[in-house]
PDB file of N, CA and C in Angstrom:
ATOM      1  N   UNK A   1     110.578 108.534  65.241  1.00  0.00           N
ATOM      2  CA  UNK A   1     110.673 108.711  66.678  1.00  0.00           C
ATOM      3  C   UNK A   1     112.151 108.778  67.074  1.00  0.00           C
ATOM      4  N   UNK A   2     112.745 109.732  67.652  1.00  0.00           N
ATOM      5  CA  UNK A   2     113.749 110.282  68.342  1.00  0.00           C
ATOM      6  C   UNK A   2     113.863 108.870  69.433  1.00  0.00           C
ATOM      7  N   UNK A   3     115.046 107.914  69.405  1.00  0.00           N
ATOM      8  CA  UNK A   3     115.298 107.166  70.069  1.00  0.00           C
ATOM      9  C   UNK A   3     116.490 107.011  71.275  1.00  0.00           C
ATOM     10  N   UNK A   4     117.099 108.231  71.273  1.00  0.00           N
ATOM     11  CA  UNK A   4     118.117 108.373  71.531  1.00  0.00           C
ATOM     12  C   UNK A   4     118.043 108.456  73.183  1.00  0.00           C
ATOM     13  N   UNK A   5     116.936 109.206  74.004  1.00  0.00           N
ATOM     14  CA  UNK A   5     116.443 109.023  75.223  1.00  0.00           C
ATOM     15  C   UNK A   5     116.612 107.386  75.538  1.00  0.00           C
ATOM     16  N   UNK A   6     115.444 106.742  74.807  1.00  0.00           N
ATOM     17  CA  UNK A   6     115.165 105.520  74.633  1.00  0.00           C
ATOM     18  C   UNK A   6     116.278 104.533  75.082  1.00  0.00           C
ATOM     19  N   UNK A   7     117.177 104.908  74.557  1.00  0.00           N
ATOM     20  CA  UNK A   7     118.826 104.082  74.144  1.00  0.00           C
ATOM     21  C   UNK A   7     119.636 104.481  75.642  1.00  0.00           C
ATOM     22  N   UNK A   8     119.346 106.231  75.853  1.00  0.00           N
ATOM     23  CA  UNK A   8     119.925 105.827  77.371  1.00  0.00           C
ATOM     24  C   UNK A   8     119.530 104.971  78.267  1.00  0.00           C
ATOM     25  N   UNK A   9     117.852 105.087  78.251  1.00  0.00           N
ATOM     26  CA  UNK A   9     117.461 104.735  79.276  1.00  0.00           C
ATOM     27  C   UNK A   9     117.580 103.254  79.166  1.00  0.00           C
ATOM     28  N   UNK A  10     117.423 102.728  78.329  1.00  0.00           N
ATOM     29  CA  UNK A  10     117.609 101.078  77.893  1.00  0.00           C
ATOM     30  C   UNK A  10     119.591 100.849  78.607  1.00  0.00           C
ATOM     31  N   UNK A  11     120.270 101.590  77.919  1.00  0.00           N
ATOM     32  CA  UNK A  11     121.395 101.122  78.716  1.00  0.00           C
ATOM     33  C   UNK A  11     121.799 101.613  80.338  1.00  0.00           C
ATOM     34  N   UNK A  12     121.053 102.799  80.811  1.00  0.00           N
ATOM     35  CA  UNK A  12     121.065 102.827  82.670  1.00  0.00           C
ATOM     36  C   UNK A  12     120.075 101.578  82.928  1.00  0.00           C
ATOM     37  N   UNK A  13     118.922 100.929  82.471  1.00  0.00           N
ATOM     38  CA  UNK A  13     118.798  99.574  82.844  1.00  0.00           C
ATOM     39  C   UNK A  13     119.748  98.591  82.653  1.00  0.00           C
ATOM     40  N   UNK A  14     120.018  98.357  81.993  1.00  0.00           N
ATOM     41  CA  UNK A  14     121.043  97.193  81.679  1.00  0.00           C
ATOM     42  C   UNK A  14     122.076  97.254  82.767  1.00  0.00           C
ATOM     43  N   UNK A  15     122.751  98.574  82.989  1.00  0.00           N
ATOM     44  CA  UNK A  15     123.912  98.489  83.731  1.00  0.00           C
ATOM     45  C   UNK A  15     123.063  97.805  85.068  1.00  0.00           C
ATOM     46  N   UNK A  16     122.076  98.254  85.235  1.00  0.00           N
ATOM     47  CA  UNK A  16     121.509  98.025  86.789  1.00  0.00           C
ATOM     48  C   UNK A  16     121.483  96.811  86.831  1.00  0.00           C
ATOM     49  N   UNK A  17     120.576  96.256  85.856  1.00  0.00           N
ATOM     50  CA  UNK A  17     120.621  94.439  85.683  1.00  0.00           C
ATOM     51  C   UNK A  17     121.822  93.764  86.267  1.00  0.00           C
ATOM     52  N   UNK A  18     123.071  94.369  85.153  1.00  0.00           N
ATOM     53  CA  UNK A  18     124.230  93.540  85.539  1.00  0.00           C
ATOM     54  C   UNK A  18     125.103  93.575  86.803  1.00  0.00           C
ATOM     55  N   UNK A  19     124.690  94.965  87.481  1.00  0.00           N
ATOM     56  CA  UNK A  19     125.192  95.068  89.037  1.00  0.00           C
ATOM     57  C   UNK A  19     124.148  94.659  89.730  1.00  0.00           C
ATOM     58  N   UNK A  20     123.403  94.719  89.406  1.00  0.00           N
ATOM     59  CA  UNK A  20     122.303  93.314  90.618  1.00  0.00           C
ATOM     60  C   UNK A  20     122.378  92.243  91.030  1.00  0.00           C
ATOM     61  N   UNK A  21     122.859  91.860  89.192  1.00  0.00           N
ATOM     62  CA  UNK A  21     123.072  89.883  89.101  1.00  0.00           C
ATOM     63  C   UNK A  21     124.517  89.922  90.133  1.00  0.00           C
ATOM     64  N   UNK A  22     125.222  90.765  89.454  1.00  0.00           N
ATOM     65  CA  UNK A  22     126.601  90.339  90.253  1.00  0.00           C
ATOM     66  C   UNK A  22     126.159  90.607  92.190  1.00  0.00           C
ATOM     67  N   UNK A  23     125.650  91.354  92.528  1.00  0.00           N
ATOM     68  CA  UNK A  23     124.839  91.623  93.687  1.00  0.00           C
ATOM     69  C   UNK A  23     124.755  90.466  94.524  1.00  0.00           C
ATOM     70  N   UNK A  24     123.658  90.234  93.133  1.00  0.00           N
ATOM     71  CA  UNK A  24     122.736  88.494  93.806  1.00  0.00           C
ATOM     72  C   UNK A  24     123.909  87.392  94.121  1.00  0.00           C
ATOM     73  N   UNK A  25     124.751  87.198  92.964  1.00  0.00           N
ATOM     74  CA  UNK A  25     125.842  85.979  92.687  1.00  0.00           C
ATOM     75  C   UNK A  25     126.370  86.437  94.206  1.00  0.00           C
ATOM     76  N   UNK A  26     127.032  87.680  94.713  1.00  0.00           N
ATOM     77  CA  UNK A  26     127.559  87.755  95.979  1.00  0.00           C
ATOM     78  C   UNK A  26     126.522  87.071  97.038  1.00  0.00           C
ATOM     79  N   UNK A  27     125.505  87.274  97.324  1.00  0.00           N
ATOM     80  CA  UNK A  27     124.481  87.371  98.437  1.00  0.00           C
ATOM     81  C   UNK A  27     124.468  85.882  98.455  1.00  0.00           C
ATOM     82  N   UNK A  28     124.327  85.214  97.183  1.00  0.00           N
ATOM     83  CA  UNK A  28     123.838  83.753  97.249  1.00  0.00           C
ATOM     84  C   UNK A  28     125.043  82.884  97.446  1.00  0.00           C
ATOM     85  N   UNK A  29     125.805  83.745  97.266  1.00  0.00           N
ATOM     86  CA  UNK A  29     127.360  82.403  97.770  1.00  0.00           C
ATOM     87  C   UNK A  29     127.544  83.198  99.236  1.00  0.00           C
ATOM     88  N   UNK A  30     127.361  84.181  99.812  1.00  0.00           N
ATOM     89  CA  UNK A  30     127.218  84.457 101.148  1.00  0.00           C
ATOM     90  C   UNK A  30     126.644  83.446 102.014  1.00  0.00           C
ATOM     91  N   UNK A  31     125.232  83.628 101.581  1.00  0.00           N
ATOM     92  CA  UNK A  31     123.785  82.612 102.145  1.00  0.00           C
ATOM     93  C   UNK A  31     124.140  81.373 102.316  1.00  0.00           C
ATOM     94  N   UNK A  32     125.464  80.937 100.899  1.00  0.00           N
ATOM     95  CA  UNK A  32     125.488  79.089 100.959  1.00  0.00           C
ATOM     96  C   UNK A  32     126.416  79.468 102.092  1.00  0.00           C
ATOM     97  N   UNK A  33     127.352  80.054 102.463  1.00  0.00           N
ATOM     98  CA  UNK A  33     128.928  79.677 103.236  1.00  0.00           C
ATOM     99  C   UNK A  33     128.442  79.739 104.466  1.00  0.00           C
ATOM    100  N   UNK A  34     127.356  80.783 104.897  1.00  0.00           N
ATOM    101  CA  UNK A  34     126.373  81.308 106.140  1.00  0.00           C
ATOM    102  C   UNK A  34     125.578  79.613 106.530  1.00  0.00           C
ATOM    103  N   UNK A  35     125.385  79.123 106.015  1.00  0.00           N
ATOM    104  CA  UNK A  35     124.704  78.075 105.724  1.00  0.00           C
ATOM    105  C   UNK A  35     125.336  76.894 106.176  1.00  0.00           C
ATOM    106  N   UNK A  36     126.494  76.230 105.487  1.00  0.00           N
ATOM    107  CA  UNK A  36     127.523  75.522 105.471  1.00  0.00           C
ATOM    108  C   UNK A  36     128.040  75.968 107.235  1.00  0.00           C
ATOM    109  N   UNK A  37     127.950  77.057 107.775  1.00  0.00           N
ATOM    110  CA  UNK A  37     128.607  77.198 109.016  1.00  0.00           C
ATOM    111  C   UNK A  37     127.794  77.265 109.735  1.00  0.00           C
ATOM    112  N   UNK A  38     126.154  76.992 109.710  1.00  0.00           N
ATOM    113  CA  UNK A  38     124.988  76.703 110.624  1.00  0.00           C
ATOM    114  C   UNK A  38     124.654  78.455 110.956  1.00  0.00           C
ATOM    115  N   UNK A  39     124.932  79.284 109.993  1.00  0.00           N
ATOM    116  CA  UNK A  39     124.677  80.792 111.079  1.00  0.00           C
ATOM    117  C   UNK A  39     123.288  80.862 110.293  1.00  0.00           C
ATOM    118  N   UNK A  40     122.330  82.098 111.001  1.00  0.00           N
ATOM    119  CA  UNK A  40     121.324  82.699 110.684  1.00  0.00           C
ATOM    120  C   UNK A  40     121.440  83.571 109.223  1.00  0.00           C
ATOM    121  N   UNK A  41     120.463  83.112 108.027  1.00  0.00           N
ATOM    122  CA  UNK A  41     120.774  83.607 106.801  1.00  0.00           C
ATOM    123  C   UNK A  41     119.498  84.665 107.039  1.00  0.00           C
ATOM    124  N   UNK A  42     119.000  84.846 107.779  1.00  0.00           N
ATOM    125  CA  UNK A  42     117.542  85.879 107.283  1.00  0.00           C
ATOM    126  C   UNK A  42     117.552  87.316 106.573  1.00  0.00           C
ATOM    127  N   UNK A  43     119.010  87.806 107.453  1.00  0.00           N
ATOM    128  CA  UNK A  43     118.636  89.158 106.623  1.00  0.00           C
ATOM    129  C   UNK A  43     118.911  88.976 105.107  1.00  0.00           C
ATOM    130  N   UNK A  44     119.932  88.368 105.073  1.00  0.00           N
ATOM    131  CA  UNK A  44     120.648  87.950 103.601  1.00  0.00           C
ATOM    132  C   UNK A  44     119.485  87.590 102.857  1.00  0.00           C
ATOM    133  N   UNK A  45     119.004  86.394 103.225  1.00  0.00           N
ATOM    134  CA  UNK A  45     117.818  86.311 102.338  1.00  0.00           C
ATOM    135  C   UNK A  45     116.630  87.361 102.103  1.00  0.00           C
ATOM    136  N   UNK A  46     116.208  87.892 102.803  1.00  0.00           N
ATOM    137  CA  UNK A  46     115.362  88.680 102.970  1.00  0.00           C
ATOM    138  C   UNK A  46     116.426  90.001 101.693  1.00  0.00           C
ATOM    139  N   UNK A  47     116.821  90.323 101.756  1.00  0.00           N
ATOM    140  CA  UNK A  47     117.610  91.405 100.614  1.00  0.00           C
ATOM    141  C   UNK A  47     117.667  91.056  99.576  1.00  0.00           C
ATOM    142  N   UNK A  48     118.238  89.388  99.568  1.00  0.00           N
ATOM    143  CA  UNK A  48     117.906  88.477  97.848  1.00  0.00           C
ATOM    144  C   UNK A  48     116.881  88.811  97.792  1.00  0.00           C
ATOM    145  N   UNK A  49     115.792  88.039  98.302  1.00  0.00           N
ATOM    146  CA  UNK A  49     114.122  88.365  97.568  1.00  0.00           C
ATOM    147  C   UNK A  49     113.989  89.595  96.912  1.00  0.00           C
ATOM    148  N   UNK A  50     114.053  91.064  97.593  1.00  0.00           N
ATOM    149  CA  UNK A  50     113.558  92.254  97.649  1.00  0.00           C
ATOM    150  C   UNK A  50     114.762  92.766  95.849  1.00  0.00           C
ATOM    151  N   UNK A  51     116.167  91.502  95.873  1.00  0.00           N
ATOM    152  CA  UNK A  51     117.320  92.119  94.878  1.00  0.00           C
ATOM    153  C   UNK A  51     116.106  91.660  93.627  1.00  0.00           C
ATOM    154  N   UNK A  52     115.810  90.189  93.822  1.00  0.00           N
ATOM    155  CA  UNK A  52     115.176  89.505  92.968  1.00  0.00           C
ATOM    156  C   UNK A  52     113.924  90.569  92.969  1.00  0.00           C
ATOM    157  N   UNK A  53     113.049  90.716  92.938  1.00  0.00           N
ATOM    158  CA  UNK A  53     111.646  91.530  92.987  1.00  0.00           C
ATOM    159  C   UNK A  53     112.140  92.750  92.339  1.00  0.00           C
ATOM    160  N   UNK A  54     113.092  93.476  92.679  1.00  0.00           N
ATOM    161  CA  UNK A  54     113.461  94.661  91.556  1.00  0.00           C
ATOM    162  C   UNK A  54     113.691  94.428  90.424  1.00  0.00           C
ATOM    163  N   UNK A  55     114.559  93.058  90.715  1.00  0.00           N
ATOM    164  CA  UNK A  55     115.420  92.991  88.975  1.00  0.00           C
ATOM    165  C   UNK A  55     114.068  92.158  87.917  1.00  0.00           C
ATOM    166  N   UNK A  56     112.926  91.780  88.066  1.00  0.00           N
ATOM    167  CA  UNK A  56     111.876  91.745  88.019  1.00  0.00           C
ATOM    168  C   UNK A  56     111.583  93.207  87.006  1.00  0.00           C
ATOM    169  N   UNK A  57     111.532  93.923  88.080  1.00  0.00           N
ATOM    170  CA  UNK A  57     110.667  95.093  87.187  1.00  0.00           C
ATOM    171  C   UNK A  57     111.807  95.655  86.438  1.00  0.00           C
ATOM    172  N   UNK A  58     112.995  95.654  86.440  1.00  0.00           N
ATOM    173  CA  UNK A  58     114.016  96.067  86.187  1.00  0.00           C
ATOM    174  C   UNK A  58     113.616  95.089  84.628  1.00  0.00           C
ATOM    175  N   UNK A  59     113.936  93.974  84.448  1.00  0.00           N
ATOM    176  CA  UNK A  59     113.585  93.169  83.153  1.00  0.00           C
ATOM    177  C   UNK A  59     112.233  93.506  82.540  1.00  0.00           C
ATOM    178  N   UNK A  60     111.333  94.194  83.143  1.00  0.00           N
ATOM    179  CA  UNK A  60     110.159  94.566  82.556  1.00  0.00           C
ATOM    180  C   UNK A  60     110.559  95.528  81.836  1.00  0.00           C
ATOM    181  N   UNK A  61     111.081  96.687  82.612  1.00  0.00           N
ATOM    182  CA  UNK A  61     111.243  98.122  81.656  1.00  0.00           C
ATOM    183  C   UNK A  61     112.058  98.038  80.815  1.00  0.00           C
ATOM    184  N   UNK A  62     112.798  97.314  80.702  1.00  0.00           N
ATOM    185  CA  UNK A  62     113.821  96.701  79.450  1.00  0.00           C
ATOM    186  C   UNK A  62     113.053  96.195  78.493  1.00  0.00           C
ATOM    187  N   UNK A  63     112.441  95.048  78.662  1.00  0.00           N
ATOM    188  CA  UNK A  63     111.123  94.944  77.938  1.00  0.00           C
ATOM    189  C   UNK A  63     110.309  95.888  77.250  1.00  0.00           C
ATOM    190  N   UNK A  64     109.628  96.542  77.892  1.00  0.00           N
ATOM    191  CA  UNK A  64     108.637  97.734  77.584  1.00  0.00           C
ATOM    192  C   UNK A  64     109.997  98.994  76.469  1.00  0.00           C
ATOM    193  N   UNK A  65     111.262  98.984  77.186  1.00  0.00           N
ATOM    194  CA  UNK A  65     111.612 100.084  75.887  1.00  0.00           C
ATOM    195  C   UNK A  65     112.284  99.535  74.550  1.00  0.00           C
ATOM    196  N   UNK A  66     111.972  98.722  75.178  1.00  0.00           N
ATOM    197  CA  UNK A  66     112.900  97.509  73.803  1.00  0.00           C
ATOM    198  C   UNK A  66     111.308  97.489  72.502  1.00  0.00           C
ATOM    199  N   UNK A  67     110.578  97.310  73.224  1.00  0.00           N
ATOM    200  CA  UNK A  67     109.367  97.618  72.202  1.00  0.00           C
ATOM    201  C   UNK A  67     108.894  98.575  71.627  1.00  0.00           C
ATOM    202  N   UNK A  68     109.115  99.778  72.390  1.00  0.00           N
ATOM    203  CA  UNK A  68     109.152 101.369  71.941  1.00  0.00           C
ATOM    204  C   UNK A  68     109.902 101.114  71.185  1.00  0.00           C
ATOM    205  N   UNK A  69     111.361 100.617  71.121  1.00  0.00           N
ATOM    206  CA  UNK A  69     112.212 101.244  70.161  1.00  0.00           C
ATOM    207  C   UNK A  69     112.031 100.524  68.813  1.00  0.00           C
ATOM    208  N   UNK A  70     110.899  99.413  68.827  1.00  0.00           N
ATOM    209  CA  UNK A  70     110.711  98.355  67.934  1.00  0.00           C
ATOM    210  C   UNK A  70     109.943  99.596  66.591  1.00  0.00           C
ATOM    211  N   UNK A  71     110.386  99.354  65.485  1.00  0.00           N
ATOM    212  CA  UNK A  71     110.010 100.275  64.086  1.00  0.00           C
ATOM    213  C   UNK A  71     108.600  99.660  64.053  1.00  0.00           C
TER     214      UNK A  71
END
C-alpha cells in the first residue's frame, strides 16, 4: 500500500493538533486573566469547547491513519 498520501495527511493533522493546543493554551490563560478581573468569559469559553470538540475528532483521524498505515 502506497503510504505516502497517508503520511501527508497524518502530518496536515498533526500540524492542526499543535496549532489548536497552542490555540487552547492562549484561550485558557485568556479565560483565567478574564476571570481574575471579574469580566464575562462566555464567548471565550464557548470557542474552547467547540477548539476542544474538533481537536477530538482531529485525534481520531490521527488515530484511524495511524492504523492504515499499520503493516
Amino acid at each position: 500500500m502506497d503510504t505516502s498520501f497517508l503520511q501527508d495527511e497524518l502530518r496536515q493533522i498533526e500540524n492542526e493538533v499543535v496549532a489548536s493546543e497552542r490555540r487552547s493554551a492562549e484561550l485558557e490563560a485568556l479565560v483565567a486573566e478574564k476571570r481574575r478581573q471579574r469580566l464575562d468569559t462566555e464567548n471565550e469559553e464557548t470557542e474552547l469547547h467547540g477548539m476542544r470538540e474538533s481537536q477530538r475528532f482531529r485525534q481520531q483521524d490521527r488515530q484511524r491513519i495511524l492504523s492504515l498505515m499499520q503493516p
